[in-house]
N, C-alpha and C. Protein backbone atom coordinates (compact mmCIF):
# COMPACT_ATOMS: atom_id res chain seq x y z
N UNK A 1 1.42 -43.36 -76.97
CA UNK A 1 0.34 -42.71 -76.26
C UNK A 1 0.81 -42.27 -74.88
N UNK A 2 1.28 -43.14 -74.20
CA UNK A 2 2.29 -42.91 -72.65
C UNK A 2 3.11 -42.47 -72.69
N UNK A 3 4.15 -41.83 -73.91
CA UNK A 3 4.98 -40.95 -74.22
C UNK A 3 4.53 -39.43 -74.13
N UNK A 4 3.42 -38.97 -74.83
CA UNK A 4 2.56 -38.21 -75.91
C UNK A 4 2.13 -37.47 -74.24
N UNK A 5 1.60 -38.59 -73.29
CA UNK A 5 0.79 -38.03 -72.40
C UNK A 5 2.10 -37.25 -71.54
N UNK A 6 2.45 -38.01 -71.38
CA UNK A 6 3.74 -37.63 -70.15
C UNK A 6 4.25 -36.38 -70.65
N UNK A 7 4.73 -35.92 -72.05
CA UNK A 7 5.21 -34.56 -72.65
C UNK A 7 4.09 -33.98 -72.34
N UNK A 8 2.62 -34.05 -72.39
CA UNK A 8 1.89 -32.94 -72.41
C UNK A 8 1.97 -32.49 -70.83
N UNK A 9 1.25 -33.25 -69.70
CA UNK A 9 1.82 -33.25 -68.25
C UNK A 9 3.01 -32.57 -68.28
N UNK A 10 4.10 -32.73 -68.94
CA UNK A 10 5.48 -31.98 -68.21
C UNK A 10 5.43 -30.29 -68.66
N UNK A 11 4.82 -30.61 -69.74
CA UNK A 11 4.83 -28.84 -70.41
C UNK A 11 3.45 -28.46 -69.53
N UNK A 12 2.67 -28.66 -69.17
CA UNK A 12 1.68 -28.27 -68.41
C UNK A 12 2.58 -27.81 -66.90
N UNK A 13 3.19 -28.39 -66.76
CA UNK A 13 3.96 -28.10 -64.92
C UNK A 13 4.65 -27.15 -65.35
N UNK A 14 5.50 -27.30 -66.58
CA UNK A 14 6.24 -26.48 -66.85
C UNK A 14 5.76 -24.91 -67.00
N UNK A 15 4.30 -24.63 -67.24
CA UNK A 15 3.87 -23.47 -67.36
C UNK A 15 3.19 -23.33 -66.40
N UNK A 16 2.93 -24.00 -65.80
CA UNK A 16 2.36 -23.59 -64.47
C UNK A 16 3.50 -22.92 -63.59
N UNK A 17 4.73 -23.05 -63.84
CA UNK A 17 5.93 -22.75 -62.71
C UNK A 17 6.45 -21.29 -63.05
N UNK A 18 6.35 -21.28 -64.48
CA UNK A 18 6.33 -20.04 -65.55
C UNK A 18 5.29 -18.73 -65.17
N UNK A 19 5.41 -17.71 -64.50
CA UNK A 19 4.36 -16.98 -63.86
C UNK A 19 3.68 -16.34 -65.14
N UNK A 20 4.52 -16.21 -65.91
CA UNK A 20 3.72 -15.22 -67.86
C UNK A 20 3.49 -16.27 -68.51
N UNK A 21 3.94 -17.55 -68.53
CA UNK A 21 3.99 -18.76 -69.30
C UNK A 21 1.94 -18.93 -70.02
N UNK A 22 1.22 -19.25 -68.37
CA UNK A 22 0.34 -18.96 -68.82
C UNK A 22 -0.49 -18.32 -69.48
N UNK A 23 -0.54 -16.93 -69.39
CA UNK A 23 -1.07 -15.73 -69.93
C UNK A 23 -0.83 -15.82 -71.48
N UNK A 24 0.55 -16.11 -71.66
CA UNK A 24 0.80 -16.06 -73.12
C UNK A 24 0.35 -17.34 -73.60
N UNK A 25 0.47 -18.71 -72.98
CA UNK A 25 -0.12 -19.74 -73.57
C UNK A 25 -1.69 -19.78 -73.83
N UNK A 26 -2.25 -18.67 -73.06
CA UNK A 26 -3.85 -18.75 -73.33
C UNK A 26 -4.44 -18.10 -74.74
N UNK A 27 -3.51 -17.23 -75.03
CA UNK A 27 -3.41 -16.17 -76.11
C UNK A 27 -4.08 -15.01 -75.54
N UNK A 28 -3.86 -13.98 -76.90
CA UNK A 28 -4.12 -12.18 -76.53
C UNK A 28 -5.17 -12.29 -75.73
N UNK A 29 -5.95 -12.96 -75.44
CA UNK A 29 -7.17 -12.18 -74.86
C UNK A 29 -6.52 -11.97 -73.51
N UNK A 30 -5.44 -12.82 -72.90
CA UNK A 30 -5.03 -13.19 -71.63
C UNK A 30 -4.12 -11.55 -71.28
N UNK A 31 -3.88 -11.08 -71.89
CA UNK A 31 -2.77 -10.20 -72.10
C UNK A 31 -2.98 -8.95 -71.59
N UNK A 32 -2.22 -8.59 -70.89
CA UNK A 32 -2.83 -7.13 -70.67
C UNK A 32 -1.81 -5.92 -71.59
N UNK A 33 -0.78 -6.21 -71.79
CA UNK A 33 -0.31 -5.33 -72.81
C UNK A 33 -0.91 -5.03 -73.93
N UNK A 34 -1.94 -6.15 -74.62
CA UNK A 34 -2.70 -5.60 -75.89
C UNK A 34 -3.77 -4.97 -75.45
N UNK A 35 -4.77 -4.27 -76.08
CA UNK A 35 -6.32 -3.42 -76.04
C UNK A 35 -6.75 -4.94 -76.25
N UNK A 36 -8.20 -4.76 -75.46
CA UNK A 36 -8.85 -5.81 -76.16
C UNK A 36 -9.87 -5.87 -77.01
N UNK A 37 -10.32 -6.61 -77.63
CA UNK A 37 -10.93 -6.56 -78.89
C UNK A 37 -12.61 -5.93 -78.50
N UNK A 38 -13.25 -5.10 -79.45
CA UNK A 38 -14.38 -4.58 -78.96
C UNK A 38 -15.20 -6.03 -79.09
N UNK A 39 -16.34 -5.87 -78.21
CA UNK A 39 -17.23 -7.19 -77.78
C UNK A 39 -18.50 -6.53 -79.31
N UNK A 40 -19.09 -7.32 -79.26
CA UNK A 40 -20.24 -6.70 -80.39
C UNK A 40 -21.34 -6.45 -79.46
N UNK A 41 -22.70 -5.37 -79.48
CA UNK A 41 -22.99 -5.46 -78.68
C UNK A 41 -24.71 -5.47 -79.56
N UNK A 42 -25.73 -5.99 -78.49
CA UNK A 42 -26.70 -6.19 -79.82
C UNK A 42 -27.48 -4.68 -79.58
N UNK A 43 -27.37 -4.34 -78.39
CA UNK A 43 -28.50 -2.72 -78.71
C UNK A 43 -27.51 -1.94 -79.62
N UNK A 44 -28.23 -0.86 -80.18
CA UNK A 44 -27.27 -0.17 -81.36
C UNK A 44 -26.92 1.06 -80.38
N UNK A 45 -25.46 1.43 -80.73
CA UNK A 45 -25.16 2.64 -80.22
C UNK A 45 -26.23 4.13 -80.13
N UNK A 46 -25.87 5.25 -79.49
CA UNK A 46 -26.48 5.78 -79.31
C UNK A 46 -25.72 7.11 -78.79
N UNK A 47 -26.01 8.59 -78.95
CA UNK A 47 -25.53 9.99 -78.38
C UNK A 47 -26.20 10.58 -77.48
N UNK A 48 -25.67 9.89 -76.37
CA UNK A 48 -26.65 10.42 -75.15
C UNK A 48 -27.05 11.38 -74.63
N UNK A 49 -25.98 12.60 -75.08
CA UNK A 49 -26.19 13.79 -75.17
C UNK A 49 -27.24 14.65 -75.86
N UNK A 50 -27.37 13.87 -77.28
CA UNK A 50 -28.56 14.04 -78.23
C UNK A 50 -29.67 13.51 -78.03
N UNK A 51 -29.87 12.58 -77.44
CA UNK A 51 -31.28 11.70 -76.55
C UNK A 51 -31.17 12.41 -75.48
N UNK A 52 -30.13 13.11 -75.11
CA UNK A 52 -31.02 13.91 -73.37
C UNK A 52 -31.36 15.50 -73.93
N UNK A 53 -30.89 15.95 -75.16
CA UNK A 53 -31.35 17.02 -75.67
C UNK A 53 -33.09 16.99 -76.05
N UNK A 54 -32.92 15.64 -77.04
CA UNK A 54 -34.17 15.64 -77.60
C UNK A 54 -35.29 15.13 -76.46
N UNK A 55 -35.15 14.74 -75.19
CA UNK A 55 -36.47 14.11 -74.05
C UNK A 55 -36.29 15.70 -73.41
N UNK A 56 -35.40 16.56 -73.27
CA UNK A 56 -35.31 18.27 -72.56
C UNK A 56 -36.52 19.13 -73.48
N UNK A 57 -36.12 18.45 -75.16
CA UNK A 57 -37.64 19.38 -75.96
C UNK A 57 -38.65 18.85 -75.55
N UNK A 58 -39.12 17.71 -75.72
CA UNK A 58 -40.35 16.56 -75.82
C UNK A 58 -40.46 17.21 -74.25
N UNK A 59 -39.66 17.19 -73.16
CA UNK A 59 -40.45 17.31 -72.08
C UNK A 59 -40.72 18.88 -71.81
N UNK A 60 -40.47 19.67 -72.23
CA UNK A 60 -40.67 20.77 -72.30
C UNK A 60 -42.18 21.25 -73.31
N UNK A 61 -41.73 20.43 -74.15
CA UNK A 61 -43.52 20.44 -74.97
C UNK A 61 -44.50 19.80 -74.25
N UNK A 62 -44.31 18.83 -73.54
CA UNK A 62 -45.51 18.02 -72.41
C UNK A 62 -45.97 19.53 -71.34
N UNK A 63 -44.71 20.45 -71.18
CA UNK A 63 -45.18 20.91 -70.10
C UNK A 63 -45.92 22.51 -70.30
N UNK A 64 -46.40 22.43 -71.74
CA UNK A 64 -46.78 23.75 -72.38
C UNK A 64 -47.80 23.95 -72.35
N UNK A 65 -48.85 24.58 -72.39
CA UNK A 65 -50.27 24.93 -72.77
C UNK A 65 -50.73 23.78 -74.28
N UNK A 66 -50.03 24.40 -74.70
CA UNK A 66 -50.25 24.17 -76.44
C UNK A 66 -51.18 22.45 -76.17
N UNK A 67 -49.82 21.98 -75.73
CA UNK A 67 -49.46 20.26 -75.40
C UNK A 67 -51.07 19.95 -75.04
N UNK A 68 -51.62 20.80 -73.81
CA UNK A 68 -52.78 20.09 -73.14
C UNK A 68 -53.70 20.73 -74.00
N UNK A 69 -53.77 21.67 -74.68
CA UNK A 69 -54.99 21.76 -75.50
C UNK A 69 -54.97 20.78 -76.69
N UNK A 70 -53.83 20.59 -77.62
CA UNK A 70 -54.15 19.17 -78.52
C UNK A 70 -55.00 18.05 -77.78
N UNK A 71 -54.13 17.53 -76.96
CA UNK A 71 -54.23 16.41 -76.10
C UNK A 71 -55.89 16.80 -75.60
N UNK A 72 -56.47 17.76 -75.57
CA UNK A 72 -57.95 17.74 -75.19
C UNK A 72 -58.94 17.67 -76.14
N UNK A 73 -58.26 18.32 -77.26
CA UNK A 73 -58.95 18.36 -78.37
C UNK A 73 -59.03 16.90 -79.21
N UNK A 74 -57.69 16.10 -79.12
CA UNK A 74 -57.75 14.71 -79.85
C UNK A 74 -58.58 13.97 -78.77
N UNK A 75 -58.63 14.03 -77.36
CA UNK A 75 -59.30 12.96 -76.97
C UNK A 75 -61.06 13.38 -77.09
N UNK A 76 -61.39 14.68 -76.93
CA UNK A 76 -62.86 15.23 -77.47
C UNK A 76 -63.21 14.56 -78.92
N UNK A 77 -62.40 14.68 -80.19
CA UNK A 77 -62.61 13.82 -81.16
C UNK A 77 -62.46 12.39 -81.12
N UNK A 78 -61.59 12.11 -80.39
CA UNK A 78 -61.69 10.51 -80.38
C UNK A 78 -63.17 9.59 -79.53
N UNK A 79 -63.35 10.45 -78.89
CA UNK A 79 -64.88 9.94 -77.77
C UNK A 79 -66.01 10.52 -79.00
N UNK A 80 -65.71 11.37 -79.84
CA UNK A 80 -66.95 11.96 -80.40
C UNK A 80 -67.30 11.24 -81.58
N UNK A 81 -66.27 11.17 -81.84
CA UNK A 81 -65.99 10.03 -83.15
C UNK A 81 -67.11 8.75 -83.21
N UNK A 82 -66.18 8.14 -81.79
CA UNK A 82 -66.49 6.75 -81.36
C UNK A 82 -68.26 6.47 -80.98
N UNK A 83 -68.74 7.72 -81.06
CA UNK A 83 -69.62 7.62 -80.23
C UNK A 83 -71.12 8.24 -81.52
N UNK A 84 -70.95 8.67 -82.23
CA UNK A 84 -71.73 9.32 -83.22
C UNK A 84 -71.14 8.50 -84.29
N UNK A 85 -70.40 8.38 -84.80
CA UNK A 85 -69.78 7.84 -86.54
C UNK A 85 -70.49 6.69 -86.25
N UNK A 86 -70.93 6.78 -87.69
CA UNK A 86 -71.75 5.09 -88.05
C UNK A 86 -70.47 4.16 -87.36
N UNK A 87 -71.68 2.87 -87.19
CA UNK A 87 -70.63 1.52 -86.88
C UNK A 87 -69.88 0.96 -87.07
N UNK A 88 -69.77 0.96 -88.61
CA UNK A 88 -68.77 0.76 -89.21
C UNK A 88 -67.12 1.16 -88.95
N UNK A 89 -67.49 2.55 -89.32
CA UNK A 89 -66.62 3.25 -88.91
C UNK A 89 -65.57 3.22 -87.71
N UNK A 90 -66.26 2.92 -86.49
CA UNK A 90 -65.86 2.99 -85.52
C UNK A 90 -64.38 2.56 -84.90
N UNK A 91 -63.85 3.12 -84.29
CA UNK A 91 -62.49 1.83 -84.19
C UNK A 91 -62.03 2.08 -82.27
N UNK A 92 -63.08 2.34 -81.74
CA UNK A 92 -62.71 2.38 -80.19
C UNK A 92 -64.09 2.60 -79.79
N UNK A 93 -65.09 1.74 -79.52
CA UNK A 93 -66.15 2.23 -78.91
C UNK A 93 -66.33 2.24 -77.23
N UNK A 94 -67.48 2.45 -76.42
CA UNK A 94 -67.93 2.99 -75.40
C UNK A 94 -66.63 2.76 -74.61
N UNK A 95 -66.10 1.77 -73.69
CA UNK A 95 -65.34 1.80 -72.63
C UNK A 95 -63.97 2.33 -72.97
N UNK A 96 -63.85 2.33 -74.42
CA UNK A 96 -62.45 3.43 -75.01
C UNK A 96 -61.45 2.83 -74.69
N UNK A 97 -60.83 1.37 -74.75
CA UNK A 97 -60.11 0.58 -73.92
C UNK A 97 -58.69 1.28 -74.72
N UNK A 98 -58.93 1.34 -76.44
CA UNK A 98 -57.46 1.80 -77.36
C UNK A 98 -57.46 2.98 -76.74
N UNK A 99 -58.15 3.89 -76.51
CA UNK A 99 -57.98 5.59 -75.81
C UNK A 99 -57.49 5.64 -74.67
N UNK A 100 -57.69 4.37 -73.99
CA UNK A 100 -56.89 4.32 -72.30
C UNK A 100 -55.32 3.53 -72.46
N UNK A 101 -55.47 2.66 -73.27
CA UNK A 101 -54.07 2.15 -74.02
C UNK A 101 -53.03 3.57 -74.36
N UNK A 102 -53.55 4.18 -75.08
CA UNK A 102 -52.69 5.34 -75.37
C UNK A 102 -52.75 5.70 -75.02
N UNK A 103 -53.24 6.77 -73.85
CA UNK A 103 -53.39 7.65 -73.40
C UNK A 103 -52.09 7.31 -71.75
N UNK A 104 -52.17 5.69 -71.49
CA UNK A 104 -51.22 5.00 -70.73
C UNK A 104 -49.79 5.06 -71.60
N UNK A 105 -50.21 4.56 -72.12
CA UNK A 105 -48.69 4.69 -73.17
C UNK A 105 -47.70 6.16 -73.31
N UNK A 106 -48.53 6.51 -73.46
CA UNK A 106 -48.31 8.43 -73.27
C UNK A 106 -47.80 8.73 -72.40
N UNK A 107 -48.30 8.05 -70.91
CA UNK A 107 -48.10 8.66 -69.39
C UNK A 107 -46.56 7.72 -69.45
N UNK A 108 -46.56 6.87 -69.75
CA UNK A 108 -45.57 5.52 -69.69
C UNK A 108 -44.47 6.36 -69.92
N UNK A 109 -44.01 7.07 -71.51
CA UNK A 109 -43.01 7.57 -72.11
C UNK A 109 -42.70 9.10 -71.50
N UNK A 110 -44.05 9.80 -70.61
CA UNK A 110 -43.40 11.05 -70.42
C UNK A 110 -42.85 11.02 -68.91
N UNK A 111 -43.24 10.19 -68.41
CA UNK A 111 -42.69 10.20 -67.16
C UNK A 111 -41.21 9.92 -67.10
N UNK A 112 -40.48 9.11 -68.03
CA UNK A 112 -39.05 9.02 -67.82
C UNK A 112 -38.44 10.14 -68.26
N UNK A 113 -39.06 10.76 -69.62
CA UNK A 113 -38.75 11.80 -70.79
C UNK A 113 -38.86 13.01 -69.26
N UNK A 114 -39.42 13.72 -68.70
CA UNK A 114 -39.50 14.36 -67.87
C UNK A 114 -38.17 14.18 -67.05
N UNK A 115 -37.94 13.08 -66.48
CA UNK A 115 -36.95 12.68 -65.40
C UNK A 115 -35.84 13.12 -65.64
N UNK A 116 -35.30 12.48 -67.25
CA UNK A 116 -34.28 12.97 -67.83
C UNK A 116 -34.07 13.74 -67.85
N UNK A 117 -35.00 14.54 -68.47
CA UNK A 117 -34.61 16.38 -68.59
C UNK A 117 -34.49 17.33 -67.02
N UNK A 118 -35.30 16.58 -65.75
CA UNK A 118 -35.10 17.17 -64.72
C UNK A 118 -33.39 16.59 -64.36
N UNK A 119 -33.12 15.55 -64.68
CA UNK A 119 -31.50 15.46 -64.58
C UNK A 119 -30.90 16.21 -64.94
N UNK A 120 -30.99 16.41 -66.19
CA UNK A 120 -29.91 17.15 -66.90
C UNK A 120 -30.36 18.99 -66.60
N UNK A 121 -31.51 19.01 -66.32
CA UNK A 121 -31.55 21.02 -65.71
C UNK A 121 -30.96 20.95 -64.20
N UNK A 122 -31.13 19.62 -63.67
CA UNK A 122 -30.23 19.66 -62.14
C UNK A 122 -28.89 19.33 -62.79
N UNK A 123 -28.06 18.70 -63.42
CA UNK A 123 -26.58 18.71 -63.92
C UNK A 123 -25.91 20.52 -64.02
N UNK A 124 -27.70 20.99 -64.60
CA UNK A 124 -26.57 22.23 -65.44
C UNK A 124 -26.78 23.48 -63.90
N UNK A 125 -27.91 23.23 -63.08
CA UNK A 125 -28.08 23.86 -62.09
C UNK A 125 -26.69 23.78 -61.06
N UNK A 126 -26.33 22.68 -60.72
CA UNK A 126 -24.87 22.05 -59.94
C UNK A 126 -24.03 22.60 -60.75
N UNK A 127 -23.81 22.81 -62.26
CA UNK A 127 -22.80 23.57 -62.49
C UNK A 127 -22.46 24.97 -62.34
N UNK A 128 -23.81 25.27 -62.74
CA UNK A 128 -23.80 27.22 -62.24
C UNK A 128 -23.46 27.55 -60.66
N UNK A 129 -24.03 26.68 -60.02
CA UNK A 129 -24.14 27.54 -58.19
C UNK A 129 -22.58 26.85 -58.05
N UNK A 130 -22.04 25.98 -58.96
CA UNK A 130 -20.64 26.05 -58.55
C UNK A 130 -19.78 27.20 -59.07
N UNK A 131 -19.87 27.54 -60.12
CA UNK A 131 -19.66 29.13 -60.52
C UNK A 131 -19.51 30.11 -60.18
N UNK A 132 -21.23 30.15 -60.29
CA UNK A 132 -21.51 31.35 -58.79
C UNK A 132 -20.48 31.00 -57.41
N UNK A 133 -20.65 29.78 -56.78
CA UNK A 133 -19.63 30.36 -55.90
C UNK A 133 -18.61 30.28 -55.78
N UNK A 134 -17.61 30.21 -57.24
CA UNK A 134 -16.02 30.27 -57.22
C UNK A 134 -16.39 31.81 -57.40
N UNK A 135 -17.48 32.29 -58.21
CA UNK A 135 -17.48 34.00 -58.53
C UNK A 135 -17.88 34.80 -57.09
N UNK A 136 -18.54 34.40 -56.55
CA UNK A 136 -18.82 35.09 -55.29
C UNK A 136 -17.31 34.65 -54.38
N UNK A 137 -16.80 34.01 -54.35
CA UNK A 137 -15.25 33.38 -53.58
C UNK A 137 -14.13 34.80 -54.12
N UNK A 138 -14.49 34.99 -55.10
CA UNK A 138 -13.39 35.98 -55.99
C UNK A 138 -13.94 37.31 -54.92
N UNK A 139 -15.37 37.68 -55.51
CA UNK A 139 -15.66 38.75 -55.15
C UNK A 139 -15.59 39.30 -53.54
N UNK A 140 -15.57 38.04 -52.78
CA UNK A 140 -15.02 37.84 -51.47
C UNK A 140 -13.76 39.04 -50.96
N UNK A 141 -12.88 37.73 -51.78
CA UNK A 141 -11.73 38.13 -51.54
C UNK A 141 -10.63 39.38 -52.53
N UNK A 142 -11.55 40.02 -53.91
CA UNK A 142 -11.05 41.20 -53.85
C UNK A 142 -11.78 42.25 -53.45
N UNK A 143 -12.91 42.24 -51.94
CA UNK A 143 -13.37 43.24 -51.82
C UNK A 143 -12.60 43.18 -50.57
N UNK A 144 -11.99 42.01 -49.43
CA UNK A 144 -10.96 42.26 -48.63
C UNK A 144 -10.27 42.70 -48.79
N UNK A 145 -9.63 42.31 -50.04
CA UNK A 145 -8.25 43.26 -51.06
C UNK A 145 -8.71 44.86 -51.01
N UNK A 146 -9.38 45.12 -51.29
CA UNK A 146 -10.08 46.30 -51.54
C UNK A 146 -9.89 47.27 -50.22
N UNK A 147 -10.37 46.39 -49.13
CA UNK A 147 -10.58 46.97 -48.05
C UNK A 147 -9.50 47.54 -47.23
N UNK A 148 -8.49 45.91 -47.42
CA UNK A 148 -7.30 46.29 -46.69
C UNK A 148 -6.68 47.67 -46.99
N UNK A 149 -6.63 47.55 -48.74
CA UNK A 149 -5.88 49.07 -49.42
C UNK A 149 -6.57 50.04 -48.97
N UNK A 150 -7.61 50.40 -49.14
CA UNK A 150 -8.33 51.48 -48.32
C UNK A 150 -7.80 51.76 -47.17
N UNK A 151 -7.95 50.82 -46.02
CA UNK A 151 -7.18 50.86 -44.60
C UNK A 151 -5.83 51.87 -44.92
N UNK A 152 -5.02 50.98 -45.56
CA UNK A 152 -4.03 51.05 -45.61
C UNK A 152 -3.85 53.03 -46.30
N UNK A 153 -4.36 53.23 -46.96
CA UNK A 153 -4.23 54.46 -47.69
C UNK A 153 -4.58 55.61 -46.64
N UNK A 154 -5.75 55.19 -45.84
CA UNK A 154 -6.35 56.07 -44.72
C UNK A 154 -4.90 56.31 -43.73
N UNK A 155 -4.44 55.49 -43.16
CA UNK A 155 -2.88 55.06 -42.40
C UNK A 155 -2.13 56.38 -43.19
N UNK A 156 -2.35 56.16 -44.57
CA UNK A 156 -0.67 57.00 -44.86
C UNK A 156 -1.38 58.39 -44.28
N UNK A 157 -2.41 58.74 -45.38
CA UNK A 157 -3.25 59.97 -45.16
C UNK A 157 -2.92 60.40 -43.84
N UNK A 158 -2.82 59.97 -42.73
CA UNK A 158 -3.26 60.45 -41.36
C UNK A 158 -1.93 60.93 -41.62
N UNK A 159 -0.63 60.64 -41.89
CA UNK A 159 0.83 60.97 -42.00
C UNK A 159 1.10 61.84 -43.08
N UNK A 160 0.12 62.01 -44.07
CA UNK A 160 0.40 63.13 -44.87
C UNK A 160 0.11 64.32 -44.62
N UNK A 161 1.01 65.52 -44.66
CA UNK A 161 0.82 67.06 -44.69
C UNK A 161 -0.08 67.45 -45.44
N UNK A 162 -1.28 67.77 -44.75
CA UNK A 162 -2.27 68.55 -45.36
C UNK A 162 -2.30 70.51 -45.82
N UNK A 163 -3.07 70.59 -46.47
CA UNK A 163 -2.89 71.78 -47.24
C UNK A 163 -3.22 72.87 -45.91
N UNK A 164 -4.17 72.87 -45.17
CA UNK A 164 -4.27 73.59 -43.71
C UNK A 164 -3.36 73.49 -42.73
N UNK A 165 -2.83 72.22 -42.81
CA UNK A 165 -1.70 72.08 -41.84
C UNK A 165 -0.19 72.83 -41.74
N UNK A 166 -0.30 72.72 -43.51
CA UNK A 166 0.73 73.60 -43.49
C UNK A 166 1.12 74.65 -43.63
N UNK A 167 -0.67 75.51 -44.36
CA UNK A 167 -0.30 76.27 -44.23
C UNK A 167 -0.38 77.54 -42.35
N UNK A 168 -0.89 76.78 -41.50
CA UNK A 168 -0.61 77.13 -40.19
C UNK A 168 0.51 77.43 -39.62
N UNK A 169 1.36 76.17 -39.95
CA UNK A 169 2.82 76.02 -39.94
C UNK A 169 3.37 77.08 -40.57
N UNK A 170 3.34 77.56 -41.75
CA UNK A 170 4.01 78.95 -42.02
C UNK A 170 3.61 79.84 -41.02
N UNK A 171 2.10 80.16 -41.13
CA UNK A 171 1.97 81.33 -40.75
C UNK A 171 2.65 81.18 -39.08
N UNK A 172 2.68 80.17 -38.49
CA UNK A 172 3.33 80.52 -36.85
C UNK A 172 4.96 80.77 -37.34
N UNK A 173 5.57 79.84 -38.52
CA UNK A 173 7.10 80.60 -38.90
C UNK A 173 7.42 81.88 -38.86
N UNK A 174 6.56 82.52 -39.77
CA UNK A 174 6.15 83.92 -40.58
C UNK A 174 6.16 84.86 -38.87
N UNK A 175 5.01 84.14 -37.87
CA UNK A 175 4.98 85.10 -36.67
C UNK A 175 6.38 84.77 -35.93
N UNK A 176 7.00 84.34 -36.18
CA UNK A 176 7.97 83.84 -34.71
C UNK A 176 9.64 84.65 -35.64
N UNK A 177 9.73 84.70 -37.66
CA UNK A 177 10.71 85.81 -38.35
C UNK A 177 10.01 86.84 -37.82
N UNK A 178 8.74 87.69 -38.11
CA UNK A 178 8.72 88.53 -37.49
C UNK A 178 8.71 89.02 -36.05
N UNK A 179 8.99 88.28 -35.10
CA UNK A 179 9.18 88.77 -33.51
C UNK A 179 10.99 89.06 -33.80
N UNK A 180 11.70 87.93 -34.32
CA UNK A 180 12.82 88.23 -34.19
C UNK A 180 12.94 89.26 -34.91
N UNK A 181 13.03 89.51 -36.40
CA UNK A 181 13.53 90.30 -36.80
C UNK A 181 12.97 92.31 -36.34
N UNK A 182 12.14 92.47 -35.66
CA UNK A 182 11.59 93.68 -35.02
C UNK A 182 12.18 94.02 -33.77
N UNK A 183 12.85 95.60 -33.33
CA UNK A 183 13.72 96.22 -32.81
C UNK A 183 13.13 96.08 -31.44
N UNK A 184 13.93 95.63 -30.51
CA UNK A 184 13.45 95.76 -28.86
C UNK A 184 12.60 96.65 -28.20
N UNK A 185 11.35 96.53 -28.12
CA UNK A 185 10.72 98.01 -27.52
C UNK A 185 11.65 98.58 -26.27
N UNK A 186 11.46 100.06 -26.18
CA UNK A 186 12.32 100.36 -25.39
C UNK A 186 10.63 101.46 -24.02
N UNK A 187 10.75 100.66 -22.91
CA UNK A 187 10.13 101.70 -22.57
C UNK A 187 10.42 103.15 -22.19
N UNK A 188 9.35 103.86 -21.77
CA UNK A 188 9.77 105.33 -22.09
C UNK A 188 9.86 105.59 -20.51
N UNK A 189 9.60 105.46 -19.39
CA UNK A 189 10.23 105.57 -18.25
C UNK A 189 12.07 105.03 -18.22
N UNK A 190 12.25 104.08 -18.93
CA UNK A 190 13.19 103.43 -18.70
C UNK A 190 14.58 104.23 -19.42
N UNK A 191 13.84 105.35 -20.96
CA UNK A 191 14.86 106.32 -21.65
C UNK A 191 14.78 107.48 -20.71
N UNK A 192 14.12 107.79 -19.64
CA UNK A 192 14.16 108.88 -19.16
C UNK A 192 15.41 108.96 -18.46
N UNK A 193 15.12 107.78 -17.50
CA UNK A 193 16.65 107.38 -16.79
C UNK A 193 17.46 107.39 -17.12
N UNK A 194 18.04 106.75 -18.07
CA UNK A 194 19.03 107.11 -18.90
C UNK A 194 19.60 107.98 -19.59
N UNK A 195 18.78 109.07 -19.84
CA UNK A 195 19.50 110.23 -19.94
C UNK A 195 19.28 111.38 -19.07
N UNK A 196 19.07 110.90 -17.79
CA UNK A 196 19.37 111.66 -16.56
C UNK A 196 20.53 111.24 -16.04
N UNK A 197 21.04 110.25 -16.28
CA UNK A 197 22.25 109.71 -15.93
C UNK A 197 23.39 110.75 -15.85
N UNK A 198 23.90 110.91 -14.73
CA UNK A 198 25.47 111.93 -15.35
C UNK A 198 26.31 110.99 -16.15
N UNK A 199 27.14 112.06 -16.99
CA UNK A 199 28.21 111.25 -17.57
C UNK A 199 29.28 111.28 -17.09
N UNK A 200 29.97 110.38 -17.15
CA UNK A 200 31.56 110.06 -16.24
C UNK A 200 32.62 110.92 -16.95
């Protein structure tokens, strides 16, 4: 027995000194290299996506016309019922306590059913105006794009030879071949002299 104990004590120190010793002596659950085992869980799974679809209809039908005319029309029969049908019959009389039961019950389930669906139209709202403004961010910056080139095209333009410009430019060429190429006027006082001149 004082043998038995003393081996268990020494292998106990011994894994205590062992930094993985433990982990592996506890088994897999200790482990972080394995996955661990799924837990069971007692509510039953569920597609939350499909439960926030189906409380987006349901609350969308609460918020219809249609919705409040049933809902006026069943509680008009249920008071009319209760209130005229032999005694027998009856199954909610004067203070209508089952008609305020449900009618609570009702308010109970649409108020979350509502919530949800205002979540999820604010989820999909936060996704669009983020959209919108990566799309307005674009449209930003290729109408700067836009602008600069414009600038930039106006710039050359001012440096390009226009169709008036040049053709001005000929026509002062055109006047300045014809001055040269046309014979020196000679005035006519000035030929007189000259051939009054004696000759040598």
């Amino acid at each position: 027995m004082g043998i038995e104990r003393a081996d268990k004590d020494a292998s106990r120190d011994r894994a205590a000194a062992v930094p993985g010793a433990s982990a592996v002596a506890r088994g897999p659950r200790g482990r972080l290299d394995q996955p661990r085992t799924p837990r069971r869980k007692l509510l039953p799974d569920y597609d939350p996506e499909a439960f926030a679809r189906l409380s987006e209809r349901i609350a969308r039908f609460l918020g219809t016309g249609r919705f409040i005319v049933w809902m006026t029309l069943t509680i008009i029969v249920w008071v009319l019922w209760n209130i005229f049908a032999p005694p027998p019959v009856r199954f909610d009389e004067y203070p209508f306590i089952f008609l305020t039961l449900a009618l609570s019950l009702q308010a109970s389930y649409a108020a979350p059913l509502i919530l949800l669906a205002q979540n999820r139209q604010d989820d999909r709202d936060r996704v669009t105006q983020e959209q919108e403004r990566k799309q307005n961010e674009r449209s930003i910056a290729d109408t700067e794009y836009l602008t600069r080139e414009i600038a930039s095209l106006r710039m050359g333009l001012g440096e390009v030879a226009t169709r008036d410009w040049i053709r001005s430019e000929l026509q002062d060429l055109m006047r300045e071949l014809a001055e040269q190429q046309a014979p020196p006027r000679i005035e006519p006082g000035r030929r007189r002299d000259e051939s009054d001149r004696p000759e040598h």
